[in-house]
Protein backbone atom coordinates (compact mmCIF):
# COMPACT_ATOMS: atom_id res chain seq x y z
CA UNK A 1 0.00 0.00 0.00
CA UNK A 2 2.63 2.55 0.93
CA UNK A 3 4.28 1.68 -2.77
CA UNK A 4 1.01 2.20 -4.22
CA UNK A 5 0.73 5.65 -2.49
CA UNK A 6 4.57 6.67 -3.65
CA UNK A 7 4.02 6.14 -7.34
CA UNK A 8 0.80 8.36 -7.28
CA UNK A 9 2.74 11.06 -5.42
CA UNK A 10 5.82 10.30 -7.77
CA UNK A 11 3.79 10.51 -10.97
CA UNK A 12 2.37 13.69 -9.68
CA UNK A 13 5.33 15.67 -8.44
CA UNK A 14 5.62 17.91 -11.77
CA UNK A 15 2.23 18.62 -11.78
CA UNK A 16 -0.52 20.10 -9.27
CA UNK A 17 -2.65 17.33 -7.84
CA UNK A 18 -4.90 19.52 -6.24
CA UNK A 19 -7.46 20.90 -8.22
CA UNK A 20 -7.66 25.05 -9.39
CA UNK A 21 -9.96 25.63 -6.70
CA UNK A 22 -8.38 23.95 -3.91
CA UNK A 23 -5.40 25.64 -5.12
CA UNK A 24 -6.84 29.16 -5.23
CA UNK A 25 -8.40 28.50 -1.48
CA UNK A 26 -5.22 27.48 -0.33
CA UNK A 27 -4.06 30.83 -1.84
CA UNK A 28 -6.68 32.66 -0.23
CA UNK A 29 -6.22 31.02 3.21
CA UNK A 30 -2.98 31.94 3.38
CA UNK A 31 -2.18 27.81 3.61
CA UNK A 32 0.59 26.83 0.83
CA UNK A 33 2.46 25.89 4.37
CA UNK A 34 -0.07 22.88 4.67
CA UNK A 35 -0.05 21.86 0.98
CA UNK A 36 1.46 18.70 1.69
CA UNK A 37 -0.54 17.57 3.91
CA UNK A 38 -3.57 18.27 0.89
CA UNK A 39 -1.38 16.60 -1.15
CA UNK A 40 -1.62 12.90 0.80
CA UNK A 41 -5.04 13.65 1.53
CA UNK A 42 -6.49 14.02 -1.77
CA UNK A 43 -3.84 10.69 -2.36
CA UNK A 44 -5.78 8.99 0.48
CA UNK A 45 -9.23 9.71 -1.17
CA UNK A 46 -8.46 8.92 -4.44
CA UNK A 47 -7.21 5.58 -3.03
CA UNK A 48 -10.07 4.57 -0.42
CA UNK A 49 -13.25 6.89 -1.52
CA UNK A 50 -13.91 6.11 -5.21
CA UNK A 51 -17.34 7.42 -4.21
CA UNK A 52 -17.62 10.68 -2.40
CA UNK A 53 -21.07 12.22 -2.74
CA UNK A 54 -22.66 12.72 0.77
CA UNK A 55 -20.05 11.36 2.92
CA UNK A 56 -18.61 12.80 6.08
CA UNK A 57 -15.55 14.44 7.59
CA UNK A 58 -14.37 15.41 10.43
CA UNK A 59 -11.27 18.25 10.25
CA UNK A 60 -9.89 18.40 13.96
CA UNK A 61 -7.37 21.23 14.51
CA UNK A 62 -9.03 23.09 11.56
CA UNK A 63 -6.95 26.45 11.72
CA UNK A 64 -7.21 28.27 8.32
CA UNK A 65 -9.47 25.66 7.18
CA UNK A 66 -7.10 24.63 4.14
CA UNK A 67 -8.39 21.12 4.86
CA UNK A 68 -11.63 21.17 5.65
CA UNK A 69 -12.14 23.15 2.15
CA UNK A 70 -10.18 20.70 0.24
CA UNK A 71 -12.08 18.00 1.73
CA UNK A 72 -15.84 19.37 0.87
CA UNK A 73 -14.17 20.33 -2.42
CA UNK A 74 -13.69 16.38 -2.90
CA UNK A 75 -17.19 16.29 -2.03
CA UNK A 76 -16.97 15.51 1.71
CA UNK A 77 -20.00 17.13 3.98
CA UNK A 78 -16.98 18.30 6.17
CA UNK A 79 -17.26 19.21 10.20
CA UNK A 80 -14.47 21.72 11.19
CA UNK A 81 -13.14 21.97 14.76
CA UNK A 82 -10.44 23.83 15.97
CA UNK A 83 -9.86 25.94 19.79
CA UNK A 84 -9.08 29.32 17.75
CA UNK A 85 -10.27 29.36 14.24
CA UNK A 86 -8.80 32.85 13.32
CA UNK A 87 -9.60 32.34 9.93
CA UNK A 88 -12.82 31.83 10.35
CA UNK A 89 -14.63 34.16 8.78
CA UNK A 90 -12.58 34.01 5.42
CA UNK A 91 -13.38 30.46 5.33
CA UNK A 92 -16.87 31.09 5.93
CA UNK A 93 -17.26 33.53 2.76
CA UNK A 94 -15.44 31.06 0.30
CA UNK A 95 -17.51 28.00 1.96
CA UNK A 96 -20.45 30.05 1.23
CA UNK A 97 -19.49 31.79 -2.39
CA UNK A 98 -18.60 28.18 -3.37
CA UNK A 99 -21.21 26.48 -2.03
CA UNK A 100 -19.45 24.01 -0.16
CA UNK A 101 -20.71 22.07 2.61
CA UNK A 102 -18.71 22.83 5.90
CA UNK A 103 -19.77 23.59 9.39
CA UNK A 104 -17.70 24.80 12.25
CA UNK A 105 -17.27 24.27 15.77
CA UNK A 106 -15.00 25.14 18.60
CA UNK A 107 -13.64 22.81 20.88
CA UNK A 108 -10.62 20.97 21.71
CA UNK A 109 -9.75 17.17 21.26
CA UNK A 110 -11.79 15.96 24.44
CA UNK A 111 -14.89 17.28 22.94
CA UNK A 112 -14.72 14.32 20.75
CA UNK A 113 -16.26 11.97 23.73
CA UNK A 114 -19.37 14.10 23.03
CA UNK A 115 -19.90 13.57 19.55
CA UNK A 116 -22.81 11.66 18.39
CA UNK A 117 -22.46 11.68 14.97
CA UNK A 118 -20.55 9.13 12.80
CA UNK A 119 -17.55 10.16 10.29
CA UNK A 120 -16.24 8.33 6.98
CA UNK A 121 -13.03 9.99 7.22
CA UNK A 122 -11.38 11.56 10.33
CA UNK A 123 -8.28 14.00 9.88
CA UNK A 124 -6.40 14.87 12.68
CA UNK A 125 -3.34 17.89 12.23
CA UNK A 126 -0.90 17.58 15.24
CA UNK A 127 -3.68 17.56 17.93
CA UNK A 128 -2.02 14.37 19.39
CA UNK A 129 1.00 15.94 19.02
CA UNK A 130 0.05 18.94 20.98
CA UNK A 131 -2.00 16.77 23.81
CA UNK A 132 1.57 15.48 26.08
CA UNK A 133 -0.26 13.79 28.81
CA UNK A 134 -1.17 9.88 27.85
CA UNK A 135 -4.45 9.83 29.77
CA UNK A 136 -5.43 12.56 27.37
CA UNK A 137 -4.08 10.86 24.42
CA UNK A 138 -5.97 7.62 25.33
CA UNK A 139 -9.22 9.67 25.36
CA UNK A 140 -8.58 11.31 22.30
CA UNK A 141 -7.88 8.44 20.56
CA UNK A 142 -10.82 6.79 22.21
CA UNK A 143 -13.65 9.46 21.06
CA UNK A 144 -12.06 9.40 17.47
CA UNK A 145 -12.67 5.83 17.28
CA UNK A 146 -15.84 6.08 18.72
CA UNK A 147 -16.70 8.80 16.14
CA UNK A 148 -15.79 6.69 12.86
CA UNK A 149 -18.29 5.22 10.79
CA UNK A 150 -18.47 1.46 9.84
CA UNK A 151 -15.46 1.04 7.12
CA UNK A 152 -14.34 4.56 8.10
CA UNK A 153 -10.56 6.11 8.50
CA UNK A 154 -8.58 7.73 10.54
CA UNK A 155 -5.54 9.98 8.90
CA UNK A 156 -3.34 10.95 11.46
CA UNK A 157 -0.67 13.50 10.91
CA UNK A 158 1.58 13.57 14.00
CA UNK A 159 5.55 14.74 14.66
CA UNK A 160 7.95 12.63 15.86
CA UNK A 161 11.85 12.53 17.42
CA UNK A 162 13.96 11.88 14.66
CA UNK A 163 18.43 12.55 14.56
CA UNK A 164 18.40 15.55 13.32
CA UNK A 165 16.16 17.07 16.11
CA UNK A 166 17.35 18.38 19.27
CA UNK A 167 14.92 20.65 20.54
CA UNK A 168 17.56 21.92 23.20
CA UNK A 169 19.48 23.29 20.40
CA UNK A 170 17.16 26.63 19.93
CA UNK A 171 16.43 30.01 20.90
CA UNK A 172 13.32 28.63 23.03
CA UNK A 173 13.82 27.23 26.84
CA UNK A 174 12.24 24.19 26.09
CA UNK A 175 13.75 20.18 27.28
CA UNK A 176 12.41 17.09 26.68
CA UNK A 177 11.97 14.85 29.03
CA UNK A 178 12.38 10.75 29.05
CA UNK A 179 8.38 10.04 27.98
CA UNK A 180 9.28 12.15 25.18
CA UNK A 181 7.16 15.38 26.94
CA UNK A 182 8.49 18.51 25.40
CA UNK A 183 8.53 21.41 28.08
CA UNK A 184 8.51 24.94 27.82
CA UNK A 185 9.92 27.30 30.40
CA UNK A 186 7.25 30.03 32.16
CA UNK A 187 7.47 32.59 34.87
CA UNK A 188 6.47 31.03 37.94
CA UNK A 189 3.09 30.76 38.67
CA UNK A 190 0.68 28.70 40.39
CA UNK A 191 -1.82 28.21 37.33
CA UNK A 192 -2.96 25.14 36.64
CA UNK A 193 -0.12 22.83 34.47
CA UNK A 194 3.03 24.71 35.88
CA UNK A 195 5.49 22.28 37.45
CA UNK A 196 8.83 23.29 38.89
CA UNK A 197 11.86 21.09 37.86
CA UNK A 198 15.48 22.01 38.43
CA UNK A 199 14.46 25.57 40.45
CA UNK A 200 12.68 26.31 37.32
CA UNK A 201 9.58 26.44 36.15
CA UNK A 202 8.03 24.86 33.18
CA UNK A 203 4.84 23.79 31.05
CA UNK A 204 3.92 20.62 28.96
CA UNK A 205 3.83 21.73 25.19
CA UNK A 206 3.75 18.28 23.53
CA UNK A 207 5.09 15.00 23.05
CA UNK A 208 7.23 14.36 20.47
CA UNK A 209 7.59 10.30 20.61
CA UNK A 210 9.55 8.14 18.28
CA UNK A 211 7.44 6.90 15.34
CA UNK A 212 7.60 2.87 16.51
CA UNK A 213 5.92 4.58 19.84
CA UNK A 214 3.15 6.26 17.90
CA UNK A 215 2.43 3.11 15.83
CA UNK A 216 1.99 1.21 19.12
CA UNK A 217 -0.27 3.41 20.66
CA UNK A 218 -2.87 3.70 18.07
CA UNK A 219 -2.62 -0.10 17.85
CA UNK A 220 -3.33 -0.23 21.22
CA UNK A 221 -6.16 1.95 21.01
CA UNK A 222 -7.61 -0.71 18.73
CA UNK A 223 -6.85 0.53 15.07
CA UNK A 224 -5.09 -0.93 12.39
CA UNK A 225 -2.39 0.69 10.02
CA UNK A 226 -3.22 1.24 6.35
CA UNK A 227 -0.74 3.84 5.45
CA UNK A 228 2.32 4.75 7.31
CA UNK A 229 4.90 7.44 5.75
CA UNK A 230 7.02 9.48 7.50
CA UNK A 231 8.71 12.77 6.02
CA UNK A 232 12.43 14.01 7.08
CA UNK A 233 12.27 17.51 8.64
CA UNK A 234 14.68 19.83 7.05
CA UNK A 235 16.84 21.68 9.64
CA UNK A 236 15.99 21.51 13.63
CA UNK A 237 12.71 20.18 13.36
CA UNK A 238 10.58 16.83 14.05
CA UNK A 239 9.82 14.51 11.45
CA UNK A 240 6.26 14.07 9.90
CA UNK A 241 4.94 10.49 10.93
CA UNK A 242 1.13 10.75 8.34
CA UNK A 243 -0.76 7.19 9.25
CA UNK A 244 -4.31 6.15 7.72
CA UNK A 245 -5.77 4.28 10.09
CA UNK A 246 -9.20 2.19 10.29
CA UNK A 247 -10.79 0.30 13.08
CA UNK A 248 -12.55 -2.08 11.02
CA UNK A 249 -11.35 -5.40 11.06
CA UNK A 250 -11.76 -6.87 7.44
CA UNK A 251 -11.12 -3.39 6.20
């Protein structure tokens, strides 16, 4: 599967595989950043959803909404979340002049246990990269499977440790710790989240895991890999671990 994925992003890489429009609302949304991750989207679709026509997505950690417009312009009746949605508004007016079918919501990743409705396809942006604490991973993961439809999947785009990455090695305060926790240093304060270590004081900003550590804990959270790719960072950054995942069992 992952050599059938490589040949259709190979045969493509001279040409645009998104379409004019997703293109131009890319453009619009100030998103070429997240063009890549379009890119192995609309490669996931064109692999698993032959059909399109009045199926549903869910975009978690919607932002600019480069996604979630991609995805209804694929034909996807597309649900966008995200905690600050500051492009909201400019979404809203292409959505609209378009005609595409998007709604929005704010929330974070635990509002997932409160969905009731059932997705086709799930995409999740570095949500689980941002959530550091496992019992909050667990849940997440939990209400995401809970959320798919029968025969539905789960892309997951996530960062993860690789050699070139040493997050000490920066302008920030940051360390990361043995579970892989990435810290930030704060002023001290006795909000809730702020640990002292060291006579300093500090705040859990995300866990960046190997990619063997991701793989087992969606597998543990009951899904099974379809897709797994992961993308070198260039410079002092993470690596890009993108998994399509499904619960289904004969999927």
């Amino acid at each position: 599967m992952k050599t059938q994925y490589q040949s259709y992003i190979d045969a493509k890489e001279n040409n645009s595989i998104t379409t004019e429009r997703t293109l131009h609302n890319m453009l619009a949304l100030k998103g070429l950043a997240q063009r890549d991750d379009v890119q192995f989207l609309q490669a996931m679709v064109k692999e698993f959803y032959p059909q399109t026509m009045g199926l549903k997505a869910l975009d978690l950690g919607s932002g600019r909404g480069v996604t979630a417009m991609a995805l209804a312009c694929w034909g996807f009746h597309v649900a966008a979340f995200d905690m600050l949605r500051s492009s909201i508004s400019i979404v809203q007016k292409l959505a609209l002049h378009q005609e595409l079918n998007i709604s929005f919501g704010m929330g974070g990743i635990l509002q997932m246990e409160q969905l009731t409705e059932k997705f086709d396809l799930i995409h999740d942006c570095d949500n689980l990269t941002n959530t550091p604490t496992s019992l909050e991973r667990a849940r997440f993961l939990t209400g995401v499977k809970n959320a798919l439809a029968v025969n539905g999947t789960f892309v997951l785009k996530t960062s993860v440790i690789c050699d070139s990455f040493d997050p000490e090695d920066s302008f920030e305060s940051v360390c990361l710790d043995a579970d892989y926790v990435l810290w930030r240093q704060t002023p001290a304060s006795d909000a809730p989240g702020v640990v002292e270590m060291n006579g300093k004081h500090w705040t859990a900003q995300k866990r960046i895991a190997p990619a063997e550590f991701i793989r087992q804990e969606v597998i543990a959270a009951g899904f099974r890999i379809l897709v797994d790719e992961t993308e070198n960072a260039v410079g002092n950054n993470p690596a890009t671990l993108r998994l399509v995942l499904t619960s289904a069992k004969g999927r």
